[in-house]
PDB file of N, CA and C in Angstrom:
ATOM      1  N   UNK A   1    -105.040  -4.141 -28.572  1.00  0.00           N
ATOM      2  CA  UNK A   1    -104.255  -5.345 -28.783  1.00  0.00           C
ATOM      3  C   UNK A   1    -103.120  -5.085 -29.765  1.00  0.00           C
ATOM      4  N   UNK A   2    -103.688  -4.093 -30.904  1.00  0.00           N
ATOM      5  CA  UNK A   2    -102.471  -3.907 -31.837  1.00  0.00           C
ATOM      6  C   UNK A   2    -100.747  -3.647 -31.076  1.00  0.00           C
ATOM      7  N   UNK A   3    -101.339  -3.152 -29.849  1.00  0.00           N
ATOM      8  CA  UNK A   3    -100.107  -1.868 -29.402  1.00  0.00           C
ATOM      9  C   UNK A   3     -99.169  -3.129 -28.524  1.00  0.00           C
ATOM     10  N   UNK A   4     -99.509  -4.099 -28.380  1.00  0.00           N
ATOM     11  CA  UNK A   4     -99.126  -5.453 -27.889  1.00  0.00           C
ATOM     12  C   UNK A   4     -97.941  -6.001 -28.911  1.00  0.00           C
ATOM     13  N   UNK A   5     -98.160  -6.314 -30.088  1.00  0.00           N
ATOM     14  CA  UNK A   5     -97.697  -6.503 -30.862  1.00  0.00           C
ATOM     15  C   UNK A   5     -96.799  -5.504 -31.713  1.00  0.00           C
ATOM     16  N   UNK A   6     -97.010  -4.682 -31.867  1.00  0.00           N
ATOM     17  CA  UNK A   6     -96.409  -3.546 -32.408  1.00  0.00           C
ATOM     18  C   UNK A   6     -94.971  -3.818 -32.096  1.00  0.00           C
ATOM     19  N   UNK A   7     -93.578  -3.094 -32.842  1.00  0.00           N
ATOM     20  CA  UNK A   7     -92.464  -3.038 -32.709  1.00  0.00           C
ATOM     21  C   UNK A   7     -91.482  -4.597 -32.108  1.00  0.00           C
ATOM     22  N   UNK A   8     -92.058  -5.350 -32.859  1.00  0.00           N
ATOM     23  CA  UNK A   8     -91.383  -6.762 -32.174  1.00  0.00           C
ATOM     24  C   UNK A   8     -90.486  -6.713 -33.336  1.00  0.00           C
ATOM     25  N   UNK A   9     -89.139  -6.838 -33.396  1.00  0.00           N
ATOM     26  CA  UNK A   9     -88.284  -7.249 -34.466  1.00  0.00           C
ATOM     27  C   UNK A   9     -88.259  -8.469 -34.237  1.00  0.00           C
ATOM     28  N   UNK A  10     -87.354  -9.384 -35.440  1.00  0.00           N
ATOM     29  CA  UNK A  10     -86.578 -10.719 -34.855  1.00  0.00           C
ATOM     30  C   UNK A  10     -85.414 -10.478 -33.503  1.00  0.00           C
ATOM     31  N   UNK A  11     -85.199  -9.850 -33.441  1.00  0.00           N
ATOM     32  CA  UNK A  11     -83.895  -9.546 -32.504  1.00  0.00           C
ATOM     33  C   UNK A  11     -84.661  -9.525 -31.335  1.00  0.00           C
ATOM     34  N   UNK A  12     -85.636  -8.295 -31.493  1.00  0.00           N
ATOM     35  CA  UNK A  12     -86.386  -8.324 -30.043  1.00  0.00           C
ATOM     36  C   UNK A  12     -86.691  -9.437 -29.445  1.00  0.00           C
ATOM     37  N   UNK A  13     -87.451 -10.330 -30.429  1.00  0.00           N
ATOM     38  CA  UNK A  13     -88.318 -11.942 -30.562  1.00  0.00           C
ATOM     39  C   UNK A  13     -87.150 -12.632 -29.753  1.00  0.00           C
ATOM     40  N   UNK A  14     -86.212 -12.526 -30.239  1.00  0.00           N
ATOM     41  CA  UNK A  14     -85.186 -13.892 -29.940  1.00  0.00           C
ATOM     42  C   UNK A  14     -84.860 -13.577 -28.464  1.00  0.00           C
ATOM     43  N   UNK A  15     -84.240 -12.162 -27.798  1.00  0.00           N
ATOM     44  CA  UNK A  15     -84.052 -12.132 -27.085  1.00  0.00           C
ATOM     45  C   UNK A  15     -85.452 -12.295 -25.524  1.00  0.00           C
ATOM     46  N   UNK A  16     -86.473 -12.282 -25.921  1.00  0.00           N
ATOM     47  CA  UNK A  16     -87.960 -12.471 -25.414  1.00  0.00           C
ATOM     48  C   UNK A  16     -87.323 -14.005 -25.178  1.00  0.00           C
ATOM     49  N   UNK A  17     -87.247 -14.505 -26.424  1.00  0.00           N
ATOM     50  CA  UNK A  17     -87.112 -16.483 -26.065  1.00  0.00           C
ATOM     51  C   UNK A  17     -85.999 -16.800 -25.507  1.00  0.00           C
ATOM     52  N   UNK A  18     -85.044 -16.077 -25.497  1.00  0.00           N
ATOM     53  CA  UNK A  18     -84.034 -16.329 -24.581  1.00  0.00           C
ATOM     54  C   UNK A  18     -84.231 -16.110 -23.103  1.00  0.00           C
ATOM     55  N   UNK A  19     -85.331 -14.906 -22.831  1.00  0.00           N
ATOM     56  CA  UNK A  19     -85.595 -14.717 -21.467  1.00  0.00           C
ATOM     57  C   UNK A  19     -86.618 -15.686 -21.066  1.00  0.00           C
ATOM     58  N   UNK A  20     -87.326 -16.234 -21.684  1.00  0.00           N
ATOM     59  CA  UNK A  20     -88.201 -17.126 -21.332  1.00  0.00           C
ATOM     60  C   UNK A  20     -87.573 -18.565 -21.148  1.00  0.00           C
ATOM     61  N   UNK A  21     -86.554 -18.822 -21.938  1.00  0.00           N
ATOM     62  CA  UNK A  21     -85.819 -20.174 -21.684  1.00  0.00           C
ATOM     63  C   UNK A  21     -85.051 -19.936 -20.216  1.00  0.00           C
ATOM     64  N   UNK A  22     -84.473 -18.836 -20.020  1.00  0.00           N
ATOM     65  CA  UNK A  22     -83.837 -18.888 -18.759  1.00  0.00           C
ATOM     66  C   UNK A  22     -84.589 -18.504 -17.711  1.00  0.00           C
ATOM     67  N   UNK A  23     -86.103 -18.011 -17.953  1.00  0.00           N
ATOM     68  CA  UNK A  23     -87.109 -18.213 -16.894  1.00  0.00           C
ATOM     69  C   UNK A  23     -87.448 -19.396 -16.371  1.00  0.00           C
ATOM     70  N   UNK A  24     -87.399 -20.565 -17.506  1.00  0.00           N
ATOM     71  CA  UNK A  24     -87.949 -21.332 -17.178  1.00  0.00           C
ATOM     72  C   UNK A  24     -87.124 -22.620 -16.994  1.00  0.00           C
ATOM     73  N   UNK A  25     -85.747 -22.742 -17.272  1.00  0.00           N
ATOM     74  CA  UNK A  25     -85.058 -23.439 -16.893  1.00  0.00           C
ATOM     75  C   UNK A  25     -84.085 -23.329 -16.085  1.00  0.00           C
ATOM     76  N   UNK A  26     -84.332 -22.111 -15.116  1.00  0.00           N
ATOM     77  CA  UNK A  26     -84.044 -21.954 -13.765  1.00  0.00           C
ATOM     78  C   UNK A  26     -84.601 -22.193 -12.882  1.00  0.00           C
ATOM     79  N   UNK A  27     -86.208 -21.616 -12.628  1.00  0.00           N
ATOM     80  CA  UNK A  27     -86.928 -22.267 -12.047  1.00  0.00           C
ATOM     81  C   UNK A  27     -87.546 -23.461 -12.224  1.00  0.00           C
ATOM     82  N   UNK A  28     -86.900 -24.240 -12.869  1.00  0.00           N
ATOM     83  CA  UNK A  28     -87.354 -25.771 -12.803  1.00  0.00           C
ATOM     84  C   UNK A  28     -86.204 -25.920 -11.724  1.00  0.00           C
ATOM     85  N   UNK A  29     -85.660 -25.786 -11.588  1.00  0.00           N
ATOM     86  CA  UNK A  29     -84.397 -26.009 -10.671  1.00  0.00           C
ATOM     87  C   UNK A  29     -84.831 -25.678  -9.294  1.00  0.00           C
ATOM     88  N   UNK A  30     -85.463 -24.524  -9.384  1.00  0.00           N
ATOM     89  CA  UNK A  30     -85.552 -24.001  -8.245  1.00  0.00           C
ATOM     90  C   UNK A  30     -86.170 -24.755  -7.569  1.00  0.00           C
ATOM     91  N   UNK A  31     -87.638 -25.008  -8.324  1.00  0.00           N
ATOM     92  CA  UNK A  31     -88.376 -25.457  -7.520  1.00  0.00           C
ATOM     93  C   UNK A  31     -88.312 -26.966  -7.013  1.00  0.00           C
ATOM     94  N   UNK A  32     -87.232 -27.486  -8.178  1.00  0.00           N
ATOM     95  CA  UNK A  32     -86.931 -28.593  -7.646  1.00  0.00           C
ATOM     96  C   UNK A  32     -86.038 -28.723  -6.430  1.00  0.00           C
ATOM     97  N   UNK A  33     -85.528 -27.950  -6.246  1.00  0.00           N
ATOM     98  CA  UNK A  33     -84.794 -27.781  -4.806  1.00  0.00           C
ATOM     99  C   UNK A  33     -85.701 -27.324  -3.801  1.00  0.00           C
ATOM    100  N   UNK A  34     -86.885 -26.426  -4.104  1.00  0.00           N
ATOM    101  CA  UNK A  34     -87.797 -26.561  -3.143  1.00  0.00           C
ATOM    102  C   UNK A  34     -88.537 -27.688  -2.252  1.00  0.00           C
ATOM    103  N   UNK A  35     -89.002 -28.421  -3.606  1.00  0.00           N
ATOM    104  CA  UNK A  35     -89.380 -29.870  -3.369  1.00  0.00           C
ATOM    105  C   UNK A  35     -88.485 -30.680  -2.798  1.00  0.00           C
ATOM    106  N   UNK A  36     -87.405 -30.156  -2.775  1.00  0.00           N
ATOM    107  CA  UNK A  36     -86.270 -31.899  -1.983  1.00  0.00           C
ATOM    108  C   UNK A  36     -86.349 -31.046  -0.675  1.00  0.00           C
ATOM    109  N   UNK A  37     -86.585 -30.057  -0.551  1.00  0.00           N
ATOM    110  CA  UNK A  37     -85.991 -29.113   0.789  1.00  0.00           C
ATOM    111  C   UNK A  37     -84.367 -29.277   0.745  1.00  0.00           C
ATOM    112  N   UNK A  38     -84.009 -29.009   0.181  1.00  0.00           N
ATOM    113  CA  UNK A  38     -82.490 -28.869  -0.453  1.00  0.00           C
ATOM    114  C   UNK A  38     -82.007 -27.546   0.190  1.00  0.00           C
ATOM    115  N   UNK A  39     -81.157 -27.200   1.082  1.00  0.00           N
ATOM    116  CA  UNK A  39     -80.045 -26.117   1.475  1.00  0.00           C
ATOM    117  C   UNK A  39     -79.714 -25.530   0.258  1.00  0.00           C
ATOM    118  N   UNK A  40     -80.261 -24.282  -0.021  1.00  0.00           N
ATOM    119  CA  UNK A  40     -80.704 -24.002  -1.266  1.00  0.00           C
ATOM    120  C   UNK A  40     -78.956 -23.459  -1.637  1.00  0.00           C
ATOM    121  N   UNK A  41     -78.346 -22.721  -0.561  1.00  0.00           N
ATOM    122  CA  UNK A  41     -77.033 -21.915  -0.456  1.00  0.00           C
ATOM    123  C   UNK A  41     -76.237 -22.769  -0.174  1.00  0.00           C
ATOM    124  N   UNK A  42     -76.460 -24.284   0.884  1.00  0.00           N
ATOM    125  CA  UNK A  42     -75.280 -25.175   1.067  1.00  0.00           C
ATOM    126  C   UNK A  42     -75.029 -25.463  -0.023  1.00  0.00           C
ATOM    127  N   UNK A  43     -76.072 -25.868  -1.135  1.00  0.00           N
ATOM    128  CA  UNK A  43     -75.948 -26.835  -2.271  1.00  0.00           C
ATOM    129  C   UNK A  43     -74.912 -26.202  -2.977  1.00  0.00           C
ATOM    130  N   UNK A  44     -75.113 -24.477  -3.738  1.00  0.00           N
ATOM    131  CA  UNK A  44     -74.288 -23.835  -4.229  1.00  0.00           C
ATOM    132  C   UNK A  44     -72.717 -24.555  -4.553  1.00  0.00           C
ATOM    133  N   UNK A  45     -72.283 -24.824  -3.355  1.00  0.00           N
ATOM    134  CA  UNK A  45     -70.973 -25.456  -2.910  1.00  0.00           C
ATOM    135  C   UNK A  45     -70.951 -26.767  -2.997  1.00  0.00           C
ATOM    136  N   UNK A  46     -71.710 -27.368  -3.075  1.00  0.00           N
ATOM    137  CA  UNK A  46     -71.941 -28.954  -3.287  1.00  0.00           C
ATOM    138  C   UNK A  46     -72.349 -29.470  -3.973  1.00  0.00           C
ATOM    139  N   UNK A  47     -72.970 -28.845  -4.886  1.00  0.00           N
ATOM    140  CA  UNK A  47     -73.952 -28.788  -6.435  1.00  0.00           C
ATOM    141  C   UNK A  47     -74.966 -29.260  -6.145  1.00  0.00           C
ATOM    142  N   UNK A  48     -75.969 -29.462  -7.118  1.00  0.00           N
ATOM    143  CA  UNK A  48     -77.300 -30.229  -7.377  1.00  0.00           C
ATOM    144  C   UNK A  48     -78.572 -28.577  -7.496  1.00  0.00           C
ATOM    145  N   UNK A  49     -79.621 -29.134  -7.616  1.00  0.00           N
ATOM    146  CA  UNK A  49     -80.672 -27.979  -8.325  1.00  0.00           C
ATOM    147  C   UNK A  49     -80.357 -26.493  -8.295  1.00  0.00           C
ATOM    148  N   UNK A  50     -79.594 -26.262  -6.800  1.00  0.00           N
ATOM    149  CA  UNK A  50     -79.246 -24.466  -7.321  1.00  0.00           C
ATOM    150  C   UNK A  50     -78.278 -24.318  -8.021  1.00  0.00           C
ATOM    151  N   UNK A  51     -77.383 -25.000  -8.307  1.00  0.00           N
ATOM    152  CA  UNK A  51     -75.848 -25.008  -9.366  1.00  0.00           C
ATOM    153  C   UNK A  51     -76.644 -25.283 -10.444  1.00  0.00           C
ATOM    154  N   UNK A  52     -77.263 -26.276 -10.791  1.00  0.00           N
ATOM    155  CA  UNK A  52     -78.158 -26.131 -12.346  1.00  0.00           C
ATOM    156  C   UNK A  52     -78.890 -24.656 -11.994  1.00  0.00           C
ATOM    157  N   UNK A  53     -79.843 -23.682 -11.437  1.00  0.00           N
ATOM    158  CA  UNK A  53     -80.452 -23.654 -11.892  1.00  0.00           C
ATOM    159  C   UNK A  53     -79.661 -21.586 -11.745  1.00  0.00           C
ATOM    160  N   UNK A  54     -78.153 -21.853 -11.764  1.00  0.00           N
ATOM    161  CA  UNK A  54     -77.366 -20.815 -11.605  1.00  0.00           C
ATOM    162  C   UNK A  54     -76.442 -20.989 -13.185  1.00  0.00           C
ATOM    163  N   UNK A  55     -76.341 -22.255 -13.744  1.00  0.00           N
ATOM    164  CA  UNK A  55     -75.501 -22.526 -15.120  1.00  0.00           C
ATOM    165  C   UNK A  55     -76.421 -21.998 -15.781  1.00  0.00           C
ATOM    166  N   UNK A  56     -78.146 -22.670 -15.855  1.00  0.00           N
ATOM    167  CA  UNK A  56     -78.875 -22.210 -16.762  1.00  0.00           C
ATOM    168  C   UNK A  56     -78.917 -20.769 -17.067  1.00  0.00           C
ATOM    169  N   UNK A  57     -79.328 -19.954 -15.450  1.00  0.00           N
ATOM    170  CA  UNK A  57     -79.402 -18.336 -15.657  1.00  0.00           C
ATOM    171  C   UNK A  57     -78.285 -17.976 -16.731  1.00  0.00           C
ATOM    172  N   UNK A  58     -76.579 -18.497 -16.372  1.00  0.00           N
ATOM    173  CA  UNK A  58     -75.832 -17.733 -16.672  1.00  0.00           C
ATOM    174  C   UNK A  58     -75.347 -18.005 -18.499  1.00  0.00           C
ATOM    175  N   UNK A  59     -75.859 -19.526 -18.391  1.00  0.00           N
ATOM    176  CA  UNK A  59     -76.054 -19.908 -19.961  1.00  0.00           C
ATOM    177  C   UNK A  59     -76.886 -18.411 -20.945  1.00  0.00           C
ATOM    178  N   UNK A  60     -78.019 -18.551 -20.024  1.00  0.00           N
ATOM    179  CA  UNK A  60     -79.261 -17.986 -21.008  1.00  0.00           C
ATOM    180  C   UNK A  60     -78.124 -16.129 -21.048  1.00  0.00           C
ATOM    181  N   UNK A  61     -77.823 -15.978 -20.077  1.00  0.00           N
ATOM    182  CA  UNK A  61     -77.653 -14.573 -20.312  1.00  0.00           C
ATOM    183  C   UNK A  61     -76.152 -14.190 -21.038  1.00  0.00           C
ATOM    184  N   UNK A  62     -75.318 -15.190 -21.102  1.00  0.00           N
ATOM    185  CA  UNK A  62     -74.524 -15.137 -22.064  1.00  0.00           C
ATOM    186  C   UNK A  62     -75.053 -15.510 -23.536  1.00  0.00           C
ATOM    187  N   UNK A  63     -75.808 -16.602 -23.253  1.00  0.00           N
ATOM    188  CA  UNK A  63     -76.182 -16.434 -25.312  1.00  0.00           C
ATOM    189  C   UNK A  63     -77.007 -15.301 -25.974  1.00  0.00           C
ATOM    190  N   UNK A  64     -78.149 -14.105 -24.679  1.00  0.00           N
ATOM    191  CA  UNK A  64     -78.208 -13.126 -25.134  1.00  0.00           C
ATOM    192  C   UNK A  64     -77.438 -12.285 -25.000  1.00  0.00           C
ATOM    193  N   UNK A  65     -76.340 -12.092 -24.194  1.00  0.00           N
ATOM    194  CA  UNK A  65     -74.733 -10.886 -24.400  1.00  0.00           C
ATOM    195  C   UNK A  65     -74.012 -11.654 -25.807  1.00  0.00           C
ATOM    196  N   UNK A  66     -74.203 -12.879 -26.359  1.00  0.00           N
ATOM    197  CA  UNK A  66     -73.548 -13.153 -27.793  1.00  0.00           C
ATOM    198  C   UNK A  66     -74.212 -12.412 -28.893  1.00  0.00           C
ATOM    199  N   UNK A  67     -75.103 -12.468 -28.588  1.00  0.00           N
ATOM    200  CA  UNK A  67     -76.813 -11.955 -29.757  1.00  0.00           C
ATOM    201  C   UNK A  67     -76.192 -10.582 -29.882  1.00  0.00           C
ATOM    202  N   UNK A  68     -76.177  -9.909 -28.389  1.00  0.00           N
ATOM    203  CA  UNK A  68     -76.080  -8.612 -28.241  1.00  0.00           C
ATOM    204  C   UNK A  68     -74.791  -8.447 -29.399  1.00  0.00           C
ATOM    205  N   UNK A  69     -73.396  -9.033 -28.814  1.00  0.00           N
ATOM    206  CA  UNK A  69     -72.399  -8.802 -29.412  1.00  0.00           C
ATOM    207  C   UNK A  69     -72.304  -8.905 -30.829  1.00  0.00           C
ATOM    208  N   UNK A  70     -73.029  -9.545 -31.643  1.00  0.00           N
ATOM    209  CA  UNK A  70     -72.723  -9.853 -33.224  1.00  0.00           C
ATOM    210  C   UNK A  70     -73.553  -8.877 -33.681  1.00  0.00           C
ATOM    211  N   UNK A  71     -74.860  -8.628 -32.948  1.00  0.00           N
ATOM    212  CA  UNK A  71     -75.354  -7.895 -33.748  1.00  0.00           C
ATOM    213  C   UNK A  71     -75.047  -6.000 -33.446  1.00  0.00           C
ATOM    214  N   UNK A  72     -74.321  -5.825 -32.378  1.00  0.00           N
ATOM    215  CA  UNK A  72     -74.108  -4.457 -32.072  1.00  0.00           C
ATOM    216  C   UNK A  72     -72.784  -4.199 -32.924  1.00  0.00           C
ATOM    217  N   UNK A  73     -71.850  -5.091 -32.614  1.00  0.00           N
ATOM    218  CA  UNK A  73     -70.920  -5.178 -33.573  1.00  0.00           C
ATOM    219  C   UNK A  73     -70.632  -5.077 -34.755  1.00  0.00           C
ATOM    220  N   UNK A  74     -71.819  -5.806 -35.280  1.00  0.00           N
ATOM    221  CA  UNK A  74     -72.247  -5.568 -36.939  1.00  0.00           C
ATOM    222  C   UNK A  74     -72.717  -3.973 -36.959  1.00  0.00           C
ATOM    223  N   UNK A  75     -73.249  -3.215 -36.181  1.00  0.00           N
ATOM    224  CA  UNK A  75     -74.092  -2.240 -36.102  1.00  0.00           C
ATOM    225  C   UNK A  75     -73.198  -0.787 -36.456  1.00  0.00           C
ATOM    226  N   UNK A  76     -71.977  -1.362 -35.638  1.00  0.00           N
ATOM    227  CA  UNK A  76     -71.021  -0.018 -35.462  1.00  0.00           C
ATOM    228  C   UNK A  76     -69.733  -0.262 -35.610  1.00  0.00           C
ATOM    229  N   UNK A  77     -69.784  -1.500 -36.935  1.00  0.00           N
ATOM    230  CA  UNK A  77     -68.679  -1.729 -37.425  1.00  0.00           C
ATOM    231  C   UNK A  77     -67.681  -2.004 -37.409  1.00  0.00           C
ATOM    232  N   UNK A  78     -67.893  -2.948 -36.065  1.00  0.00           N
ATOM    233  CA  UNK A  78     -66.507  -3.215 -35.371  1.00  0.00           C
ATOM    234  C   UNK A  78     -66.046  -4.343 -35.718  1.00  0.00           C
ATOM    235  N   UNK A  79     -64.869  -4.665 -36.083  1.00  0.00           N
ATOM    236  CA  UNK A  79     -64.312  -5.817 -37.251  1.00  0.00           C
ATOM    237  C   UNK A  79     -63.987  -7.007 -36.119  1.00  0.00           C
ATOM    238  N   UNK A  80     -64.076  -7.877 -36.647  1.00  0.00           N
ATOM    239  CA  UNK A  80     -63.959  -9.096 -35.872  1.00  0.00           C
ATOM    240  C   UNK A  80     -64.785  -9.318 -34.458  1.00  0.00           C
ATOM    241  N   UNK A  81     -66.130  -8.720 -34.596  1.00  0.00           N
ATOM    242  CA  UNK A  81     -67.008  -8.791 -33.076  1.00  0.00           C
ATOM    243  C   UNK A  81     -66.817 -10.391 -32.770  1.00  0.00           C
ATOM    244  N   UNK A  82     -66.858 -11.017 -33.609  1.00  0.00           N
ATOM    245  CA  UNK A  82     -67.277 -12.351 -33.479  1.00  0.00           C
ATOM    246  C   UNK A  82     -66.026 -12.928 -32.698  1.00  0.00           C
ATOM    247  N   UNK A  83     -65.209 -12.746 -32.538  1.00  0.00           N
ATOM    248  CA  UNK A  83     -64.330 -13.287 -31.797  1.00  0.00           C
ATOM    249  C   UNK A  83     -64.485 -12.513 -30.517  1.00  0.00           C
ATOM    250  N   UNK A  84     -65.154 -12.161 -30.031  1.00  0.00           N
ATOM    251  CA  UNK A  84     -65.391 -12.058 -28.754  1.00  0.00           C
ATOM    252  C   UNK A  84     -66.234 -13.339 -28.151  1.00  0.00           C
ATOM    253  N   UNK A  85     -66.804 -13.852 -28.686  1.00  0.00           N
ATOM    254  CA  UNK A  85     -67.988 -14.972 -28.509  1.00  0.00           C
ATOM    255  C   UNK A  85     -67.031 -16.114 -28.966  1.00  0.00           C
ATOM    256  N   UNK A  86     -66.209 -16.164 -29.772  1.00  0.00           N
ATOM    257  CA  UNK A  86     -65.273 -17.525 -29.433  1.00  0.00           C
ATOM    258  C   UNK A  86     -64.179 -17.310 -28.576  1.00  0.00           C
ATOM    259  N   UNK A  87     -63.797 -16.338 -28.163  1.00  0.00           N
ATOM    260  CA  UNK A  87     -62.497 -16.194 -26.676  1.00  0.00           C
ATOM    261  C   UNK A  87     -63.520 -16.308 -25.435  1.00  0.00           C
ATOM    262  N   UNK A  88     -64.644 -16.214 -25.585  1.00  0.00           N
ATOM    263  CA  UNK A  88     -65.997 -16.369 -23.994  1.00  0.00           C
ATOM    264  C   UNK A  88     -65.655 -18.341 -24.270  1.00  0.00           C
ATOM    265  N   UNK A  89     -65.578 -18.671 -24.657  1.00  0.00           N
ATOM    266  CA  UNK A  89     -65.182 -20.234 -24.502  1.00  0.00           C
ATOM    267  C   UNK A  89     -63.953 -20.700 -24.088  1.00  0.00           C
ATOM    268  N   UNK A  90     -63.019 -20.080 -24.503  1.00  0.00           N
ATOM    269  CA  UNK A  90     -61.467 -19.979 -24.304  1.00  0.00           C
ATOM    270  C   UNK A  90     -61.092 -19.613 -22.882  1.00  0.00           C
ATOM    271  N   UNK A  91     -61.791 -18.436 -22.505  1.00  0.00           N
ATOM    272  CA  UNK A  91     -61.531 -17.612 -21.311  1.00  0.00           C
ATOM    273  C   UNK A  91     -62.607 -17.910 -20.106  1.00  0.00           C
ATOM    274  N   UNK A  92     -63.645 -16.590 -20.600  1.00  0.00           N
ATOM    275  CA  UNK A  92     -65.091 -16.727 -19.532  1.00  0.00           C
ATOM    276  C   UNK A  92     -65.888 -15.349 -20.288  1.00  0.00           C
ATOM    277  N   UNK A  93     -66.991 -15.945 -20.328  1.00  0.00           N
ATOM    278  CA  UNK A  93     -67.924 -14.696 -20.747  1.00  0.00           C
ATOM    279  C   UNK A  93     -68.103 -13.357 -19.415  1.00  0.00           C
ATOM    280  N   UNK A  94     -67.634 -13.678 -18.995  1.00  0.00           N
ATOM    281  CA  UNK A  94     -67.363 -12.521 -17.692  1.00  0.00           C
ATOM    282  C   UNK A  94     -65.895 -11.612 -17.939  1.00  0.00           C
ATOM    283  N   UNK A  95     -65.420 -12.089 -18.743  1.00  0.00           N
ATOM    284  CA  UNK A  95     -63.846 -11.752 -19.173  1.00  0.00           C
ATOM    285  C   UNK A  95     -64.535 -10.589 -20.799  1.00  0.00           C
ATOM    286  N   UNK A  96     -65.033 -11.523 -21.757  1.00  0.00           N
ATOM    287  CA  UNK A  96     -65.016 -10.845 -23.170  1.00  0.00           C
ATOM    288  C   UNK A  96     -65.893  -9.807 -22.870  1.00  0.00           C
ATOM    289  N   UNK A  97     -67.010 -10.052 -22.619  1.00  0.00           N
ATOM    290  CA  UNK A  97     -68.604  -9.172 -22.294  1.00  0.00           C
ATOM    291  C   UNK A  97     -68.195  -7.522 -22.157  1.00  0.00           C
ATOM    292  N   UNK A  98     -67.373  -7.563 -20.897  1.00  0.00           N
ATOM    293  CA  UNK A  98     -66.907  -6.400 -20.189  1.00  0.00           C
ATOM    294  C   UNK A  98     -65.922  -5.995 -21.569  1.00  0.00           C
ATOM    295  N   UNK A  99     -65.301  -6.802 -21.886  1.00  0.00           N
ATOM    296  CA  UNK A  99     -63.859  -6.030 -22.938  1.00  0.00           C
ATOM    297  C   UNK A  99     -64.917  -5.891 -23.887  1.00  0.00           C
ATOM    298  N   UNK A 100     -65.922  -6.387 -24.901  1.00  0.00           N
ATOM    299  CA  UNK A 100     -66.680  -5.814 -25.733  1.00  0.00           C
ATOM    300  C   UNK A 100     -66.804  -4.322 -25.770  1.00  0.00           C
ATOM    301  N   UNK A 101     -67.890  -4.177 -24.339  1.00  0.00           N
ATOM    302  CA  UNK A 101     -68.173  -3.335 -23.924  1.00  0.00           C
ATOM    303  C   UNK A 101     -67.451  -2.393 -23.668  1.00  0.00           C
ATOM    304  N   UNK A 102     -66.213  -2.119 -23.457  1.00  0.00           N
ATOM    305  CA  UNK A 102     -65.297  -1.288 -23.327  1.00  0.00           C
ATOM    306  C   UNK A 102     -65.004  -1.137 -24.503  1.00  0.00           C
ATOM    307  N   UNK A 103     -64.648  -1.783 -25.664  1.00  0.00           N
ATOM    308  CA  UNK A 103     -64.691  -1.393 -27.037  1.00  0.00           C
ATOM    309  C   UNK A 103     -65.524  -0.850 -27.652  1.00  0.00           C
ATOM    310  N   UNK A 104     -66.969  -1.129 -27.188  1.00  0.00           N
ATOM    311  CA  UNK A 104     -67.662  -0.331 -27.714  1.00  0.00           C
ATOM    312  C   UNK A 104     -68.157   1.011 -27.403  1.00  0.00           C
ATOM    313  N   UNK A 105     -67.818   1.391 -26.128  1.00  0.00           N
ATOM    314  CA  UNK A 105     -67.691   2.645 -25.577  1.00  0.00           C
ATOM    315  C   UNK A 105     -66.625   3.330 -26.589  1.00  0.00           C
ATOM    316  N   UNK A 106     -65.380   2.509 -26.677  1.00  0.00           N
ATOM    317  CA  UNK A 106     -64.360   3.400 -27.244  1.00  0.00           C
ATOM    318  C   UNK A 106     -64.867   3.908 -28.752  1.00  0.00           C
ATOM    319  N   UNK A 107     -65.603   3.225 -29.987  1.00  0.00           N
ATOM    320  CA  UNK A 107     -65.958   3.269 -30.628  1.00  0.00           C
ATOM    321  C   UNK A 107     -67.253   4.156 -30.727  1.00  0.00           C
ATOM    322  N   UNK A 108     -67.870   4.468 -30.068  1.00  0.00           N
ATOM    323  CA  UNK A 108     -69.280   5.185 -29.816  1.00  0.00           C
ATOM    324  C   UNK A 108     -68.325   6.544 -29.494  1.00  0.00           C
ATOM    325  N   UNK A 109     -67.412   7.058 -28.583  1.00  0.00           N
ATOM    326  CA  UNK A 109     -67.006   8.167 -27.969  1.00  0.00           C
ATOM    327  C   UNK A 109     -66.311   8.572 -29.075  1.00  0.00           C
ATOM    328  N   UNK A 110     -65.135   7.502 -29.993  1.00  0.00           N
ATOM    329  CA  UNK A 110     -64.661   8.199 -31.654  1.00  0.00           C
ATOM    330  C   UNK A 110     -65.630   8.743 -32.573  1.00  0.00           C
ATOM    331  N   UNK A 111     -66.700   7.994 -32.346  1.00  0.00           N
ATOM    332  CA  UNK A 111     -67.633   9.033 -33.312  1.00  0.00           C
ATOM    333  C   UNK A 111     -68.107   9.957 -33.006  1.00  0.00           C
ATOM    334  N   UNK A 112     -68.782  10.383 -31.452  1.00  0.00           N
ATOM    335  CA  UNK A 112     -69.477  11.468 -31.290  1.00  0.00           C
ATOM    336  C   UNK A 112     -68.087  12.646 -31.279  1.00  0.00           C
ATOM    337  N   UNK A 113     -66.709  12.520 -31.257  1.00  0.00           N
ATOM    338  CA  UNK A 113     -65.769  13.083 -31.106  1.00  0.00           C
ATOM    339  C   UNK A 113     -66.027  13.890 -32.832  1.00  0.00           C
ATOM    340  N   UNK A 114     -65.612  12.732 -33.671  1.00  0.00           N
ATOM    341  CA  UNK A 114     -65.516  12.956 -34.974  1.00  0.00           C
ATOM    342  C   UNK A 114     -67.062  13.649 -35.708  1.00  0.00           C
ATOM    343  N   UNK A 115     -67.954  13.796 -34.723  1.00  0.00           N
ATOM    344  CA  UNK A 115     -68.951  14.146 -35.036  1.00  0.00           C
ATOM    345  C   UNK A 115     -69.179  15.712 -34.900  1.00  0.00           C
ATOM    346  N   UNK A 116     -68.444  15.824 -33.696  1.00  0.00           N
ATOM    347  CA  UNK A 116     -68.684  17.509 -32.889  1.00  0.00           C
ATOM    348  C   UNK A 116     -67.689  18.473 -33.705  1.00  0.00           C
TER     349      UNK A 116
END
């Protein structure tokens, strides 16, 4: 049982409850579209339980790519991470995420450069 528990940070923790919130407030959706017998793909386009239960997914997995971002950012010193997570409001978290990430490649490849 120990080995269950073992290595949980807060970070780990949070991102666990973030996957569990968007487990579970997607498939409330889902299944509520099961239950209406709802055109699960017409709806998409017309909204109702699969459009909720496609905001929720994409909610939950942007507030853990924010988590990710402040705290990787903080990690490897990259100045102003945090404004990546206020231009994902401005723009689209499909827009910053990727440019993070490309910054942080660039930043990871200056060091192993400056390293060799």
């Amino acid at each position: 049982m120990a080995d269950l528990t073992k290595h949980w940070t807060p970070l780990s923790v949070a991102f666990l409850v973030l996957s569990l919130l968007g487990l579970v407030g997607t498939w409330t959706f889902n299944v509520l579209a099961v239950v209406q017998t709802v055109d699960f793909f017409g709806d998409l386009v017309s909204s109702g339980p699969a459009v909720s239960s496609i905001s929720v997914d994409l909610l939950m997995v942007a507030a853990a790519g924010s988590v990710f971002i402040l705290v990787e950012g903080r990690r490897l010193g990259l100045r102003h991470a945090w404004l990546y997570v206020v231009l994902s409001a401005l723009t689209a978290f499909a827009f910053t995420f990727p440019l993070f990430l490309a910054m942080r490649e660039r930043k990871l490849t200056a060091r192993a450069r400056a390293n060799a």
